[in-house]
Protein backbone atom coordinates (compact mmCIF):
# COMPACT_ATOMS: atom_id res chain seq x y z
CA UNK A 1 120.94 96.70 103.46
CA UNK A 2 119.18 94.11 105.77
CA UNK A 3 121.72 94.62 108.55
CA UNK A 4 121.54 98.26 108.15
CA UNK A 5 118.00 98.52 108.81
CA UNK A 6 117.99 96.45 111.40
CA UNK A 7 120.40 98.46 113.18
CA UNK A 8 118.48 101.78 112.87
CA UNK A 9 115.22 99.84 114.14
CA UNK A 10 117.27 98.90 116.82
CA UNK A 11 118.09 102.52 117.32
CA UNK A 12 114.46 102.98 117.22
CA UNK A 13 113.47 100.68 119.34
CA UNK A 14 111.07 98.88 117.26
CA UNK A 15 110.95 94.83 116.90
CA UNK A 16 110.27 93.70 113.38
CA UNK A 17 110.08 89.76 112.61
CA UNK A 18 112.87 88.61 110.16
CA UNK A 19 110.72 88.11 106.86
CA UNK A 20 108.66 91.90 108.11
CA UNK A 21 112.42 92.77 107.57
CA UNK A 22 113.24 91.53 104.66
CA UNK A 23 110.19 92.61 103.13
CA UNK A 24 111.10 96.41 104.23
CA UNK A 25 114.39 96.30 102.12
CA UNK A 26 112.00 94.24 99.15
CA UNK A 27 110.14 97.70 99.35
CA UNK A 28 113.10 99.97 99.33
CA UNK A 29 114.56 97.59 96.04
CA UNK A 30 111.37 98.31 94.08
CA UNK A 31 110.82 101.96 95.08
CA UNK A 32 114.52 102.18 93.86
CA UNK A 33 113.61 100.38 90.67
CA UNK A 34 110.50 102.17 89.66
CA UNK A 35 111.75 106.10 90.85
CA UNK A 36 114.04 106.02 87.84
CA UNK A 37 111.01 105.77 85.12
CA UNK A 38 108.41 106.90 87.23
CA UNK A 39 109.70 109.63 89.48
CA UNK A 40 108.21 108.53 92.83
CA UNK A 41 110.30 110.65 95.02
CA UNK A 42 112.87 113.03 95.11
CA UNK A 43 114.91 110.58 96.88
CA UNK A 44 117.33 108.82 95.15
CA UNK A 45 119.54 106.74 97.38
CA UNK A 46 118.63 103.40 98.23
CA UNK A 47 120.50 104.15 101.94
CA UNK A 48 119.02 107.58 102.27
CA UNK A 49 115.30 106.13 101.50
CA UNK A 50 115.75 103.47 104.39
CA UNK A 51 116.27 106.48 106.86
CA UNK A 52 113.71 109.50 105.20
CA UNK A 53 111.27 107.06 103.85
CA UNK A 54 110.93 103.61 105.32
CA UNK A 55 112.15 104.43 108.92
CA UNK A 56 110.27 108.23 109.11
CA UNK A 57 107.56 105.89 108.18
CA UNK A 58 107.55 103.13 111.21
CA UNK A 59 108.18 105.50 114.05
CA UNK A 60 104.27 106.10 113.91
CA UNK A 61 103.58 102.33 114.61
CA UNK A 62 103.72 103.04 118.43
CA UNK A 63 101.13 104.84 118.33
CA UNK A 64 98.18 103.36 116.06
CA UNK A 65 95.12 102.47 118.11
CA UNK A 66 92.58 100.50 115.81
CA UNK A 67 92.15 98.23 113.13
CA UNK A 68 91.24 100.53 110.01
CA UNK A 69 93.60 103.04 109.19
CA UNK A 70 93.42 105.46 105.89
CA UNK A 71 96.92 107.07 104.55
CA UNK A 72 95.65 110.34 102.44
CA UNK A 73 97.99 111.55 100.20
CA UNK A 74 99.72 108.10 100.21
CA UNK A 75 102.27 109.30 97.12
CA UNK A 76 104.18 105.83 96.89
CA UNK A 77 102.84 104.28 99.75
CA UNK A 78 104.37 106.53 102.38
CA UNK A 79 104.13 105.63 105.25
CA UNK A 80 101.08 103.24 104.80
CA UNK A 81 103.17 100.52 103.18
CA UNK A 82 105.98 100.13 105.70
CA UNK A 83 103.21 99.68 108.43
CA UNK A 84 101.08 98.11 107.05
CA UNK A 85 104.18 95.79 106.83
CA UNK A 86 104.86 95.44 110.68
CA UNK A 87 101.05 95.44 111.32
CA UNK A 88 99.65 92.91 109.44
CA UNK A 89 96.71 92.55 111.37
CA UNK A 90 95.65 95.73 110.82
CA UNK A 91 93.85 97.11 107.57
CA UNK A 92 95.34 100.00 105.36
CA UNK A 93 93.38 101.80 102.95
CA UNK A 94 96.25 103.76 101.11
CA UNK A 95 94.72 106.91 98.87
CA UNK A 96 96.59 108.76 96.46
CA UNK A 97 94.76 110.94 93.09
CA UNK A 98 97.97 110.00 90.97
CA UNK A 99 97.64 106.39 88.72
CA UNK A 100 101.08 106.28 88.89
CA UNK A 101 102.02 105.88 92.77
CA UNK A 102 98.49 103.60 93.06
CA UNK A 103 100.07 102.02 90.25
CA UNK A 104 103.02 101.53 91.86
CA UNK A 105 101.39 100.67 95.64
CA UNK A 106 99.43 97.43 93.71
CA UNK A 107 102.35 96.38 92.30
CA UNK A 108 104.39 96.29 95.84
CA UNK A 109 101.39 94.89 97.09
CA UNK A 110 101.34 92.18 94.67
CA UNK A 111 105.24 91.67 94.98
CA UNK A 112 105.78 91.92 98.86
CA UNK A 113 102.46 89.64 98.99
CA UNK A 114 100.44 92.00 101.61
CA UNK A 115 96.92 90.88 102.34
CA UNK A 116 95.74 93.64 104.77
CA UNK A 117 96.44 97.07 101.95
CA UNK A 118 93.72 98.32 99.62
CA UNK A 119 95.03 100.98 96.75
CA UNK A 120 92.18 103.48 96.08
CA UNK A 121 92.86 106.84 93.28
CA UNK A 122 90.54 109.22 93.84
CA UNK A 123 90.91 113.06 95.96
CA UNK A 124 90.28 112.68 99.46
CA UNK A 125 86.82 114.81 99.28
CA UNK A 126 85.49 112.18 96.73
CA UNK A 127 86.14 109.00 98.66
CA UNK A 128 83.40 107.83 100.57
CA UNK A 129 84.18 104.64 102.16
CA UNK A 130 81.08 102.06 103.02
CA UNK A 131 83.12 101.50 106.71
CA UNK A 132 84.83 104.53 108.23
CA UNK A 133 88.56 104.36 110.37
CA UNK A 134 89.61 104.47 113.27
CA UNK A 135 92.85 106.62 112.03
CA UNK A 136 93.31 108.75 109.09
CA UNK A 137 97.25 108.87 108.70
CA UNK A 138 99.33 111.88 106.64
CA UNK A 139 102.51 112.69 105.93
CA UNK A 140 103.39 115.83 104.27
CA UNK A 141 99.92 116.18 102.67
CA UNK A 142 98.92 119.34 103.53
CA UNK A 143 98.47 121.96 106.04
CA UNK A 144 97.01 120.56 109.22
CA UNK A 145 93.56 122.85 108.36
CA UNK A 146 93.07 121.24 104.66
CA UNK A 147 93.49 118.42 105.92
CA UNK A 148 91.31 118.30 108.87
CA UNK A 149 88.64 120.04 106.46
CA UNK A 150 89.00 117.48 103.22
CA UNK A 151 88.93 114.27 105.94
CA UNK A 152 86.75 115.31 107.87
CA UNK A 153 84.06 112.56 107.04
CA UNK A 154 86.66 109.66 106.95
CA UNK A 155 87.11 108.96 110.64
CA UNK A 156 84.61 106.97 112.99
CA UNK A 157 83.12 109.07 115.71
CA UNK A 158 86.07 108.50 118.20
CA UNK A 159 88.78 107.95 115.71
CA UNK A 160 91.94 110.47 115.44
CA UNK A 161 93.57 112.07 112.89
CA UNK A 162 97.68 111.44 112.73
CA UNK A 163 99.36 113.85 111.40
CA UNK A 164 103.29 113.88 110.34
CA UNK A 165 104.94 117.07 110.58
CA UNK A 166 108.20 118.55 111.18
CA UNK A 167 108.67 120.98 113.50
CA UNK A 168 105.68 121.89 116.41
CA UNK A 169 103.07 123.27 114.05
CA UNK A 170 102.05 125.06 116.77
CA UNK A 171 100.00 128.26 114.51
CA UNK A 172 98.21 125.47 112.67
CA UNK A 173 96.86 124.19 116.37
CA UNK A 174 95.82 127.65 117.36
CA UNK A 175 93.17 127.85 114.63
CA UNK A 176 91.53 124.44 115.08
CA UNK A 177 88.24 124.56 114.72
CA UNK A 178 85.62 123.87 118.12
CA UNK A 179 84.60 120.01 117.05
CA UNK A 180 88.22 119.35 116.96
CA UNK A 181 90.64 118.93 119.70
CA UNK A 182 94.54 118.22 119.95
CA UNK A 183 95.07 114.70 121.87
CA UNK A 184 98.63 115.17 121.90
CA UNK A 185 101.61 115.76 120.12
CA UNK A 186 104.15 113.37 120.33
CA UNK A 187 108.51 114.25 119.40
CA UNK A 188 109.31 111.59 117.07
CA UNK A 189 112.86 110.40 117.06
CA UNK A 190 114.28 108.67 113.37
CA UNK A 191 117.93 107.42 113.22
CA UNK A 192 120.16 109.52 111.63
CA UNK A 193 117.51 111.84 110.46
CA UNK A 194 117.93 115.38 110.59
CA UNK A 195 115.76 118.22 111.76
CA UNK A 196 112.29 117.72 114.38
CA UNK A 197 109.54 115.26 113.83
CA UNK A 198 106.61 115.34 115.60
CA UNK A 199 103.27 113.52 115.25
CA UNK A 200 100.40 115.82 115.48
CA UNK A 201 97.27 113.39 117.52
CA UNK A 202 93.59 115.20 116.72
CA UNK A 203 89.95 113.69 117.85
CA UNK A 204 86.88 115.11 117.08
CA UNK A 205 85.00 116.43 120.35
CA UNK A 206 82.08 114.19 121.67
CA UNK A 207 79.09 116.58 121.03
């Protein structure tokens, strides 16, 4: 499993240290162990994980500018654990309503002995954080809109929104609303994954 990941980050292009590695397959071992009693994902394959999970999951890496990063609508840690893996000097606040997956997130954290991850349940709208972020991270959370509307008070004034999405979303950009505006959006490529992947990049508009 260790060489096979290895490979497909070498695919990707991204440099991971040996133990960041090791504790990427750690990760994929208990999300294995805990999806048969708690249903974590509809992914069931340890192999298939490494590709739609952990992998879909570091491709954003490149492109976090910051320190503080939120992941809303974490589920099992998706993709806030796997970089907050590879970036462990940056902080990552991972937010899910379910006990379950925050259940499970503490646990890994425990386990895989990460220093820089904080497990919060609660919704989005009711999470007020004493220290705002410089990125607010989804994947597969919701539409771009609901999203942009339920985080709206979670970045700092010149932090972005990252949003993971499949193909071009391009009718959620044309409604954006005026404070709003797209940075970029930037193709993703994952190894051996199937279909488009494209990181949406949103900052609010200096007033």
């Amino acid at each position: 499993m260790l060489e096979r990941l290895l490979q497909l980050l070498a695919q990707a292009g991204l440099r991971v240290s040996q133990a960041q590695a090791e504790q990427l397959v750690e990760l994929v071992a208990l999300l294995n162990k805990w999806n048969k009693a708690y249903n974590l994902t509809s992914v069931r394959d340890p192999d298939a994980m490494l590709v739609r999970h952990i992998m879909d999951s570091l491709v954003v890496s490149p492109y976090l500018q910051g320190q503080r990063f939120i992941d809303v609508g974490t589920g099992p840690g998706l993709p806030g654990l796997p970089l907050a893996i590879i970036n462990p000097d940056k902080q990552f606040v991972l937010l899910d309503s379910l006990g379950k997956r925050i259940r499970f997130i503490r646990m890994a954290v425990h386990h895989l002995g990460l220093a820089n991850v904080e497990a919060v349940q609660s919704r989005v709208e009711d999470f007020h954080p004493e220290q705002k972020f410089d990125g607010v991270i989804s994947r597969a959370f919701a539409s771009l809109d609901d999203m942009l509307g339920w985080c709206g008070h979670l970045p700092t004034a010149d932090g972005r929104f990252l949003a993971l999405k499949g193909q071009y979303p391009e009718q959620e950009l044309a409604t954006l609303p005026a404070h709003l505006e797209l940075q970029r959006v930037y193709p993703l490529t994952v190894p051996e994954q199937e279909g488009d992947r494209h990181l949406v990049v949103i900052k609010q508009t200096s007033h």
